[in-house]
N, C-alpha and C. Protein backbone atom coordinates (compact mmCIF):
# COMPACT_ATOMS: atom_id res chain seq x y z
N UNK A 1 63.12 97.17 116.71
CA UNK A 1 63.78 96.54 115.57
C UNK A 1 65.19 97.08 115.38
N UNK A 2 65.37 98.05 115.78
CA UNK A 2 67.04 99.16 115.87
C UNK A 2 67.97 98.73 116.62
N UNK A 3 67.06 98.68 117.72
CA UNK A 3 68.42 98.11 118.67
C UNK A 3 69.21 96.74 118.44
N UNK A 4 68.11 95.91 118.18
CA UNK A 4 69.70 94.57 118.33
C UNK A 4 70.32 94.85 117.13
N UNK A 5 70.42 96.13 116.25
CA UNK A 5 71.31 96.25 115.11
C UNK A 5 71.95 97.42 115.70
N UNK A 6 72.06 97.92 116.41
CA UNK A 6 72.42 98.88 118.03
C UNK A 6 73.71 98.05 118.07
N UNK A 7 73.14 97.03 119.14
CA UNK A 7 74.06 96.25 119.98
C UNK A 7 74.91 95.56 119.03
N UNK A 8 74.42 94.52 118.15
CA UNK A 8 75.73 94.29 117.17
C UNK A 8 76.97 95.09 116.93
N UNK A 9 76.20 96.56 116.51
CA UNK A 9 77.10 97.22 115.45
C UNK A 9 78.15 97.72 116.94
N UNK A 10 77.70 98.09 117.96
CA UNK A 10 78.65 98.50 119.46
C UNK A 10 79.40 96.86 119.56
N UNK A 11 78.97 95.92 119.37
CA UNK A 11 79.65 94.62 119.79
C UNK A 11 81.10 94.74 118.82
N UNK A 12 80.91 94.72 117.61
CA UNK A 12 81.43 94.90 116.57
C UNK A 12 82.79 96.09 116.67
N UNK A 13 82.38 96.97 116.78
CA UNK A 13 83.16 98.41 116.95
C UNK A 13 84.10 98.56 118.57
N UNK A 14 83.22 97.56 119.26
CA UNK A 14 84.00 97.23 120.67
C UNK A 14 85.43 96.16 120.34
N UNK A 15 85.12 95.24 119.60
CA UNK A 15 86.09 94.40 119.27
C UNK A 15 87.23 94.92 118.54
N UNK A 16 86.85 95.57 117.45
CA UNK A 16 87.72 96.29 116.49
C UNK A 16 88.74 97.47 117.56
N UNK A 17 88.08 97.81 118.35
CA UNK A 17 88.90 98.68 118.83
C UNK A 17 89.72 98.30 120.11
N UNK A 18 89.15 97.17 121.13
CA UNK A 18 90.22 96.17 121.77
C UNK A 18 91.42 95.45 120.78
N UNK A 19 91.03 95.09 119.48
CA UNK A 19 92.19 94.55 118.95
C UNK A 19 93.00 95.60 118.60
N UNK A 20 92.98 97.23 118.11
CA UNK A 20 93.65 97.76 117.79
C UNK A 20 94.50 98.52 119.14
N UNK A 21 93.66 98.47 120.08
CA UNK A 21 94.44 98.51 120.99
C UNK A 21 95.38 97.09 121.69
N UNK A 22 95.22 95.98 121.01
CA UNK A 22 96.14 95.21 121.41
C UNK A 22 97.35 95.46 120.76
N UNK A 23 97.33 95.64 119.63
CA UNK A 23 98.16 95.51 118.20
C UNK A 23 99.21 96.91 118.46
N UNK A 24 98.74 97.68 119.15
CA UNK A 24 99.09 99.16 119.59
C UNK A 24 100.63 98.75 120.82
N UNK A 25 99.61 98.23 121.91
CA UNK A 25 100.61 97.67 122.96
C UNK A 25 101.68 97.24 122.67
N UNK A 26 101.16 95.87 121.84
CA UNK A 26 102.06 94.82 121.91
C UNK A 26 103.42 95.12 120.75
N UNK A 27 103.06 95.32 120.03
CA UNK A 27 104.19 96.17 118.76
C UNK A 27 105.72 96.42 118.83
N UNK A 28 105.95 96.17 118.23
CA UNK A 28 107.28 96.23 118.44
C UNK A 28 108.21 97.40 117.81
N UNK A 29 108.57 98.69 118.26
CA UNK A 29 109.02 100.02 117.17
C UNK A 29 109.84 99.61 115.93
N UNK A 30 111.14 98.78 116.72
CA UNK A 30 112.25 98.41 115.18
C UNK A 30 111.96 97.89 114.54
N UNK A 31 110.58 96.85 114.70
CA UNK A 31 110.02 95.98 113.50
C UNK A 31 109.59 97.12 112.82
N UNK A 32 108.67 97.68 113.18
CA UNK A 32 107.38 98.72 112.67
C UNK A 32 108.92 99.79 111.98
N UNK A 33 109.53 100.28 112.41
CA UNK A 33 110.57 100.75 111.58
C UNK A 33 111.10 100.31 110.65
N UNK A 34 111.49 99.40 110.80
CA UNK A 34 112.45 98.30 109.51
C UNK A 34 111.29 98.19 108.31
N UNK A 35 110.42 97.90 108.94
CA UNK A 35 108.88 97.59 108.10
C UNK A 35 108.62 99.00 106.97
N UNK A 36 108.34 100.09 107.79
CA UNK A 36 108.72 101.68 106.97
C UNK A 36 109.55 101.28 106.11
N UNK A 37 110.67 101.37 106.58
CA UNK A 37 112.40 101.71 105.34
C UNK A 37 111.78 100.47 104.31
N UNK A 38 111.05 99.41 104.61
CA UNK A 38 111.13 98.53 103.06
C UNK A 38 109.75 99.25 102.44
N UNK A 39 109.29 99.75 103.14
CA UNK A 39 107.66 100.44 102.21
C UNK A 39 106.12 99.64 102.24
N UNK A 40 106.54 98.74 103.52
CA UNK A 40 105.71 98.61 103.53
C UNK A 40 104.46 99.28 104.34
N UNK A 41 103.01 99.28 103.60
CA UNK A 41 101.93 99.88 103.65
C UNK A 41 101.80 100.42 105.58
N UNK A 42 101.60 101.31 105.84
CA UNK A 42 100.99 101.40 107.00
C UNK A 42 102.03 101.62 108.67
N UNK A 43 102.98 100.97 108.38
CA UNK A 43 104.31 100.37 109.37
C UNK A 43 104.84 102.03 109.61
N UNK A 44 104.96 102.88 109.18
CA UNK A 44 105.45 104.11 109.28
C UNK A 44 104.23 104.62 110.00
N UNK A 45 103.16 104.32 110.03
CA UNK A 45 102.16 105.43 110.90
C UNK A 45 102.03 104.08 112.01
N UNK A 46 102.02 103.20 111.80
CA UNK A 46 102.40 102.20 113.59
C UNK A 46 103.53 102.62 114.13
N UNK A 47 104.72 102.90 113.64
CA UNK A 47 105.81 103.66 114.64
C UNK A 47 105.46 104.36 115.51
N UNK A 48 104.88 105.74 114.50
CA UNK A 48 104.44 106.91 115.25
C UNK A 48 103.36 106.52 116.29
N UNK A 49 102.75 105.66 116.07
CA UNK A 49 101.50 105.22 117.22
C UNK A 49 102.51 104.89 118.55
N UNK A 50 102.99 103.60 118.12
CA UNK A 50 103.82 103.34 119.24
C UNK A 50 105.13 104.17 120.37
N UNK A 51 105.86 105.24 119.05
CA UNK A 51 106.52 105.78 119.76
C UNK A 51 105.92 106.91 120.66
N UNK A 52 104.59 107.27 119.99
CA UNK A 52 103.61 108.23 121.03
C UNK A 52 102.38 107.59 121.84
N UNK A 53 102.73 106.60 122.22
CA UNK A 53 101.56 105.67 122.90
C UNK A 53 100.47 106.56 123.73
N UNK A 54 101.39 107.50 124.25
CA UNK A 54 100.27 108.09 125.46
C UNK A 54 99.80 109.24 124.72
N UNK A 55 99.69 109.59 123.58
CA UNK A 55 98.85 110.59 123.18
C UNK A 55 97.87 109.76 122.21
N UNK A 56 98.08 108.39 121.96
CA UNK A 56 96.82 107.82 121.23
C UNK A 56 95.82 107.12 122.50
N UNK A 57 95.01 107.14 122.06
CA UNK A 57 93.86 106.47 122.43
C UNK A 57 93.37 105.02 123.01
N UNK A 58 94.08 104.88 124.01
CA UNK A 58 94.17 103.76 124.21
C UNK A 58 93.31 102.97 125.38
C-alpha cells in the first residue's frame, strides 16, 4: 500500500527538481540582477545560483 505513494512522491520530487534544474541553466544573470536591484522576491539568490553554477547541484 506504501509504495505507489513511494513512486508518486519520487515521480513528483523528480520533476520538481528537473525543472529547477532547467530554470538554473537557462537563466539569465542581468535579468536575475536587475530583478535583485528592484526587490524582487528571490532574483538575488538566482544570481548567486547562476553565477556559481558548478557548485550547485545540478
Amino acid at each position: 500500500m506504501i509504495w505507489p505513494l513511494l513512486v508518486g512522491a519520487s515521480i513528483l520530487l523528480n520533476g520538481f527538481f528537473a525543472g529547477m534544474e532547467t530554470g538554473i541553466t537557462s537563466a539569465r544573470r542581468v535579468r536575475l540582477v536587475h530583478w535583485a536591484k528592484q526587490g524582487r522576491r528571490g532574483a538575488a539568490v538566482g544570481a548567486e545560483l547562476v553565477k556559481h553554477r558548478e557548485r550547485s547541484v545540478v
